[in-house]
N, C-alpha and C. Protein backbone atom coordinates (compact mmCIF):
# COMPACT_ATOMS: atom_id res chain seq x y z
N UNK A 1 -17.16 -2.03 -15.17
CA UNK A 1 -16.25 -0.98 -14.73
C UNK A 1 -14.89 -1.17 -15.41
N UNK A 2 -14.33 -0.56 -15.88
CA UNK A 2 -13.30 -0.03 -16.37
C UNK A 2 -11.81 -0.41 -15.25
N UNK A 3 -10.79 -1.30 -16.06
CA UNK A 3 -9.91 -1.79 -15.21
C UNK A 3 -8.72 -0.59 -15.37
N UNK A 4 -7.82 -0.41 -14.35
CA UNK A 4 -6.69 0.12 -13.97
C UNK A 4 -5.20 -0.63 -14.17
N UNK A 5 -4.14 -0.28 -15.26
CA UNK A 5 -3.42 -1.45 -14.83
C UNK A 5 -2.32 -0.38 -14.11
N UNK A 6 -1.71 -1.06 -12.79
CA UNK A 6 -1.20 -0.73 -11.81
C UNK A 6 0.26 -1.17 -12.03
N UNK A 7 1.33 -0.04 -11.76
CA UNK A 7 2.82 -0.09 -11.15
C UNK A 7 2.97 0.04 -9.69
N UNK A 8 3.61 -1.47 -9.56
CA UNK A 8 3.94 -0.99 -7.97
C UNK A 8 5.44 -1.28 -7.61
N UNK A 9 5.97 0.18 -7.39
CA UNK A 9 7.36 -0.11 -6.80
C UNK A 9 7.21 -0.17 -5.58
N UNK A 10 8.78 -1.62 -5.05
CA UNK A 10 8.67 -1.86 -4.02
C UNK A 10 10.18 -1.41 -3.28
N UNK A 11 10.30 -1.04 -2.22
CA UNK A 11 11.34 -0.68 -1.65
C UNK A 11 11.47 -1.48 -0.42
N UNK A 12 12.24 -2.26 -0.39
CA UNK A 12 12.71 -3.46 0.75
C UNK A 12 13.21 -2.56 2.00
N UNK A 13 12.75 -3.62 2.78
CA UNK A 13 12.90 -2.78 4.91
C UNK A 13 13.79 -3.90 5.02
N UNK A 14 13.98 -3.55 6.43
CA UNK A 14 15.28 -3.81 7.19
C UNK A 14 15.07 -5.77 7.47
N UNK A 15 13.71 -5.99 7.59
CA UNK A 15 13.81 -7.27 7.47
C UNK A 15 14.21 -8.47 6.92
N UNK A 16 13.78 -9.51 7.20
CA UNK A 16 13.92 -10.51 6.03
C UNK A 16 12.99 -11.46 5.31
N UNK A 17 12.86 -11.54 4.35
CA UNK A 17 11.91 -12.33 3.45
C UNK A 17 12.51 -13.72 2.88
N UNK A 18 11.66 -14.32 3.27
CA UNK A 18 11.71 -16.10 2.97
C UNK A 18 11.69 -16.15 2.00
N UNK A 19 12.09 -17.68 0.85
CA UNK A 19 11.27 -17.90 -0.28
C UNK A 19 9.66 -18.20 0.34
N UNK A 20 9.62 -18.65 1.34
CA UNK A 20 8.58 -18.68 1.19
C UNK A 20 7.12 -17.86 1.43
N UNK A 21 7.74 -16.79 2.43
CA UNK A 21 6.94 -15.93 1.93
C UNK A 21 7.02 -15.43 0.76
N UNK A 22 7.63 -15.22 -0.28
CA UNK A 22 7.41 -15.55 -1.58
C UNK A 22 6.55 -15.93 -2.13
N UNK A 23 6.76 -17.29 -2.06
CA UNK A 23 5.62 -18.05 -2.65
C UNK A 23 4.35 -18.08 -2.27
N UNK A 24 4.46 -18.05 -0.67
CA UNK A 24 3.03 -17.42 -0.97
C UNK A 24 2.10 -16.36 -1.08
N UNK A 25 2.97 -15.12 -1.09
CA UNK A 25 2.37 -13.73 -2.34
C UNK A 25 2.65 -14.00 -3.67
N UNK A 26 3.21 -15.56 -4.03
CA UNK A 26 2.60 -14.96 -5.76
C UNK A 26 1.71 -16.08 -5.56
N UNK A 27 1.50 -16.98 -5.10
CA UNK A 27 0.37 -17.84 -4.96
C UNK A 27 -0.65 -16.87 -4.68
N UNK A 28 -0.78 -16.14 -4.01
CA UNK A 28 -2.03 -15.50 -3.43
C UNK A 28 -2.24 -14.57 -4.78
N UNK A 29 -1.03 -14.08 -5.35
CA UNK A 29 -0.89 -12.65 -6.12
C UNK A 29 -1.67 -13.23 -7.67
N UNK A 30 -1.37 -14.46 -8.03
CA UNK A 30 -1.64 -15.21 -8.78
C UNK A 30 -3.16 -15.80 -8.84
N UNK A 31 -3.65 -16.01 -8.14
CA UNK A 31 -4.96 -16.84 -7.82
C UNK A 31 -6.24 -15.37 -8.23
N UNK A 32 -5.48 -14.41 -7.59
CA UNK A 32 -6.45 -13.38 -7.87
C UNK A 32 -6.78 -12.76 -9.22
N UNK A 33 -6.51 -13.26 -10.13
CA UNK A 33 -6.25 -13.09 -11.73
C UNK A 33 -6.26 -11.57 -11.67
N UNK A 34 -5.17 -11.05 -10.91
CA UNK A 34 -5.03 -9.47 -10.90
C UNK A 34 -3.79 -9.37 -11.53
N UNK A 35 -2.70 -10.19 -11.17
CA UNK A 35 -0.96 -10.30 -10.86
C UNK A 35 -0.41 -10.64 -12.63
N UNK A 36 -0.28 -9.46 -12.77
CA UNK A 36 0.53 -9.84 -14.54
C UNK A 36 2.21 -9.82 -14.28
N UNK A 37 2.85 -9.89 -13.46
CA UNK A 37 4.32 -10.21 -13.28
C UNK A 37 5.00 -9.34 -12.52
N UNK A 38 6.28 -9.18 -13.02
CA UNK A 38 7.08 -8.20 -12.03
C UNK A 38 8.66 -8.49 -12.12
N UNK A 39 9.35 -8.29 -11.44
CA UNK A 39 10.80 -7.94 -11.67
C UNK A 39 11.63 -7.35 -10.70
N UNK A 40 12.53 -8.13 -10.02
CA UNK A 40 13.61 -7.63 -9.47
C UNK A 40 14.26 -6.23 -10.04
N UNK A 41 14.75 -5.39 -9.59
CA UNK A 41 15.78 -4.40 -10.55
C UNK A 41 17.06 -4.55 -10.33
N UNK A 42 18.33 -4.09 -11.35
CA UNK A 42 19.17 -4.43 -10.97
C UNK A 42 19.87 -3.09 -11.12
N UNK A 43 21.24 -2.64 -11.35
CA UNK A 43 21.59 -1.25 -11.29
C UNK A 43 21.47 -0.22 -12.13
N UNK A 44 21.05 0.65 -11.21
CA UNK A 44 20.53 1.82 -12.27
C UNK A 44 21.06 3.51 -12.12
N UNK A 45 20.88 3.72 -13.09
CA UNK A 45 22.07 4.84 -13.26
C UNK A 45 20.97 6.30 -13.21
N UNK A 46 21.32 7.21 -12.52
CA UNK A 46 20.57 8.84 -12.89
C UNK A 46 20.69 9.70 -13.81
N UNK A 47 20.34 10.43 -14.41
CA UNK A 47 21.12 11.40 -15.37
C UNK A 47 20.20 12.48 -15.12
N UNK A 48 20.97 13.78 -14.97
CA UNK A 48 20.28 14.91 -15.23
C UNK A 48 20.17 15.72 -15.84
N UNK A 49 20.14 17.25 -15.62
CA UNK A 49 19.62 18.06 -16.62
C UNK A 49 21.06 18.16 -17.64
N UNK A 50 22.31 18.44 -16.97
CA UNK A 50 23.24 18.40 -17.68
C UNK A 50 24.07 17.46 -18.54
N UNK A 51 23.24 15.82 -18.14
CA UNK A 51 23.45 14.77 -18.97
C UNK A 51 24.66 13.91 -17.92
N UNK A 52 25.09 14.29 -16.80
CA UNK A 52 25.95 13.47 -16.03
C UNK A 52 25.09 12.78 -15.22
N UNK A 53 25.74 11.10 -15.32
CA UNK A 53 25.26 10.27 -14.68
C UNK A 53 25.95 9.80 -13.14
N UNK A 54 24.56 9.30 -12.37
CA UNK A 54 24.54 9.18 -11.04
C UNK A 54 23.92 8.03 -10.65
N UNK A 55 24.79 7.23 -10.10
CA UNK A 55 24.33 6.21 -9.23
C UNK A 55 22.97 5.99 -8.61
N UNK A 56 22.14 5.45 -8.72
CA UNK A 56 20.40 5.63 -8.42
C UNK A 56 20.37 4.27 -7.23
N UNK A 57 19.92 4.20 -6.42
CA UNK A 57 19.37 3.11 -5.76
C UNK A 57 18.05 3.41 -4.96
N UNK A 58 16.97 3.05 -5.66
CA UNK A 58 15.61 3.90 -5.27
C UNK A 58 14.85 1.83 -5.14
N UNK A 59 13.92 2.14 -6.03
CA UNK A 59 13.25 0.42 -6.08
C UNK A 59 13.84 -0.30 -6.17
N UNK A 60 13.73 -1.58 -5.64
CA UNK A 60 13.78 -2.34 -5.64
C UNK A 60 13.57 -3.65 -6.40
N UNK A 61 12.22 -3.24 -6.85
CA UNK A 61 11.38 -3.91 -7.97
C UNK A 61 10.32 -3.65 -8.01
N UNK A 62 9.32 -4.23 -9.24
CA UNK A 62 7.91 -3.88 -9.21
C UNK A 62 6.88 -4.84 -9.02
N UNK A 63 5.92 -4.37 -9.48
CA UNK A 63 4.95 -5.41 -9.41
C UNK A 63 3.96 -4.60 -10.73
N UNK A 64 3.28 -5.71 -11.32
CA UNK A 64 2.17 -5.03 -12.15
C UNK A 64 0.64 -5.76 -12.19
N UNK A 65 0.05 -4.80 -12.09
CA UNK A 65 -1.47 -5.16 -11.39
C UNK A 65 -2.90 -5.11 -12.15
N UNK A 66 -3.72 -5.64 -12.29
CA UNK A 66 -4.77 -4.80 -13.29
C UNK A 66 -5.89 -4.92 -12.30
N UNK A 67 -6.63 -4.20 -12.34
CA UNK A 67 -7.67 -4.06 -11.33
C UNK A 67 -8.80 -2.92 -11.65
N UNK A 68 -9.70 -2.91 -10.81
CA UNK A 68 -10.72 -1.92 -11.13
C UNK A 68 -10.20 -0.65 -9.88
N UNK A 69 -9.75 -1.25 -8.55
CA UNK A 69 -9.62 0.04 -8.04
C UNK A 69 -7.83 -0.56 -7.33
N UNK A 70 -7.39 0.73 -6.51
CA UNK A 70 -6.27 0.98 -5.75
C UNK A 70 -6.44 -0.28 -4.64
N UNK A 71 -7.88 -0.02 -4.04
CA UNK A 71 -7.78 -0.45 -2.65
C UNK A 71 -7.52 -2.34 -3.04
N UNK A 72 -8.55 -2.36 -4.34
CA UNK A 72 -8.17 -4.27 -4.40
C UNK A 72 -6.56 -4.50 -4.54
N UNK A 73 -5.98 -3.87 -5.10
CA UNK A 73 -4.34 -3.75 -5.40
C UNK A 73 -3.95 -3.49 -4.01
N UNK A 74 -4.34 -2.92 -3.01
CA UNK A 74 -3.75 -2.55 -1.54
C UNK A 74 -4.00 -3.48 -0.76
N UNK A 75 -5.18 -3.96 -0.64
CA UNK A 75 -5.46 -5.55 -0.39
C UNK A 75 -4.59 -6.91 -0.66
N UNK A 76 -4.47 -7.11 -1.29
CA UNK A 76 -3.49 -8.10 -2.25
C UNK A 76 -1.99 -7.72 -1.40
N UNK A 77 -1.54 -6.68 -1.39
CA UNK A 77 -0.44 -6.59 -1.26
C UNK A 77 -0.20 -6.58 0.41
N UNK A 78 -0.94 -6.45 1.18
CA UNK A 78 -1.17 -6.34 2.83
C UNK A 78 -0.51 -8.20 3.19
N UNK A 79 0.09 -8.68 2.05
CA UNK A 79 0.29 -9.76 2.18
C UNK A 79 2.15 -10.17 1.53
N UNK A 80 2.43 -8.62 1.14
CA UNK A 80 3.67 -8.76 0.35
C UNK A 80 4.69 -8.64 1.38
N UNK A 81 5.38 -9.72 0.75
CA UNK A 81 6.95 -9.43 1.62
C UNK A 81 7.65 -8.31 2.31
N UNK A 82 7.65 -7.51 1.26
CA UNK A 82 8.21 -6.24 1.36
C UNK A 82 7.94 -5.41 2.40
N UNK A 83 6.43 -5.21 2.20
CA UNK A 83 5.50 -4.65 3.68
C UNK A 83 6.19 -5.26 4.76
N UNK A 84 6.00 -6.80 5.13
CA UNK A 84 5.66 -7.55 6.23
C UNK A 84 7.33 -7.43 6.85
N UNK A 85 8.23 -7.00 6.31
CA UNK A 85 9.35 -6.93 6.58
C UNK A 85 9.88 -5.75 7.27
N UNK A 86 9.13 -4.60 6.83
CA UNK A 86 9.28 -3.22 6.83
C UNK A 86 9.53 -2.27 6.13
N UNK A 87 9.07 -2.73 5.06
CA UNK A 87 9.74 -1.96 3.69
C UNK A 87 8.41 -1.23 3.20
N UNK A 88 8.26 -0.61 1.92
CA UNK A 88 7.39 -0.01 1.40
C UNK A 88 6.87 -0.24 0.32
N UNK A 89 5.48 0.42 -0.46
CA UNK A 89 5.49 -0.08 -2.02
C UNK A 89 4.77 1.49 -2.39
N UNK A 90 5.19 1.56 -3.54
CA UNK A 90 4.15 2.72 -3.96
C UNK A 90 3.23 2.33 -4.99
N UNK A 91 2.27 2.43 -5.15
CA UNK A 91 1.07 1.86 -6.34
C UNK A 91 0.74 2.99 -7.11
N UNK A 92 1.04 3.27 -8.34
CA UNK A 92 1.01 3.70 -9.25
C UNK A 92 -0.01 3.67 -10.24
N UNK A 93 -1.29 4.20 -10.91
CA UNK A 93 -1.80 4.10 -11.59
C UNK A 93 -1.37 4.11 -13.19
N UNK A 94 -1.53 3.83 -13.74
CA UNK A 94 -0.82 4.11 -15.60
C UNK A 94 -1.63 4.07 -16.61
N UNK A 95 -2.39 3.20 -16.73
CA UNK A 95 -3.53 3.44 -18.07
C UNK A 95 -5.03 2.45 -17.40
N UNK A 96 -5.94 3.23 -18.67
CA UNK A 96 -7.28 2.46 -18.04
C UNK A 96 -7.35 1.41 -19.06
N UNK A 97 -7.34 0.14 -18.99
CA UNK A 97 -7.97 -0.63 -20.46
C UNK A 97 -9.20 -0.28 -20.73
């Protein structure tokens, strides 16, 4: 079957996240030879149709995934900080290898 590699933005809740829950979603995120990295974001700017820029604060950060389906990527993540805090993620499909 044909793998999926996955964007997942994450948008942080009102909670709080440990290092160590951290560590252990990339331990877990890691073990599953799904987890190709990811990235804090830092400030980011809007621009629109008329070319003036605007202050953006949307994600948080991502995550990037390769997988055969959504749900193993939804799985995996039923374990992410972000969730367990109250926050959100959106999973993104992008190319098939």
């Amino acid at each position: 079957m044909a793998k999926t590699r996955y964007l997942v933005l994450n948008y942080p809740g009102p909670g709080e996240q440990s290092a160590a829950d951290w560590e252990r979603f990339f331990t877990l995120a890691e073990a599953s030879g799904r987890f190709s990295g990811g990235s804090a974001l830092g400030a980011r700017t809007g621009l629109d149709q008329q070319g003036r820029m605007t202050a953006s604060s949307a994600a948080g950060g991502y995550f990037i995934f390769t997988a055969e389906s959504v749900d193993e990527v939804a799985a995996l993540l039923r374990e992410c900080p972000i969730l367990l805090s109250g926050g959100r993620v959106d999973i993104i499909a992008t190319r098939v290898d």
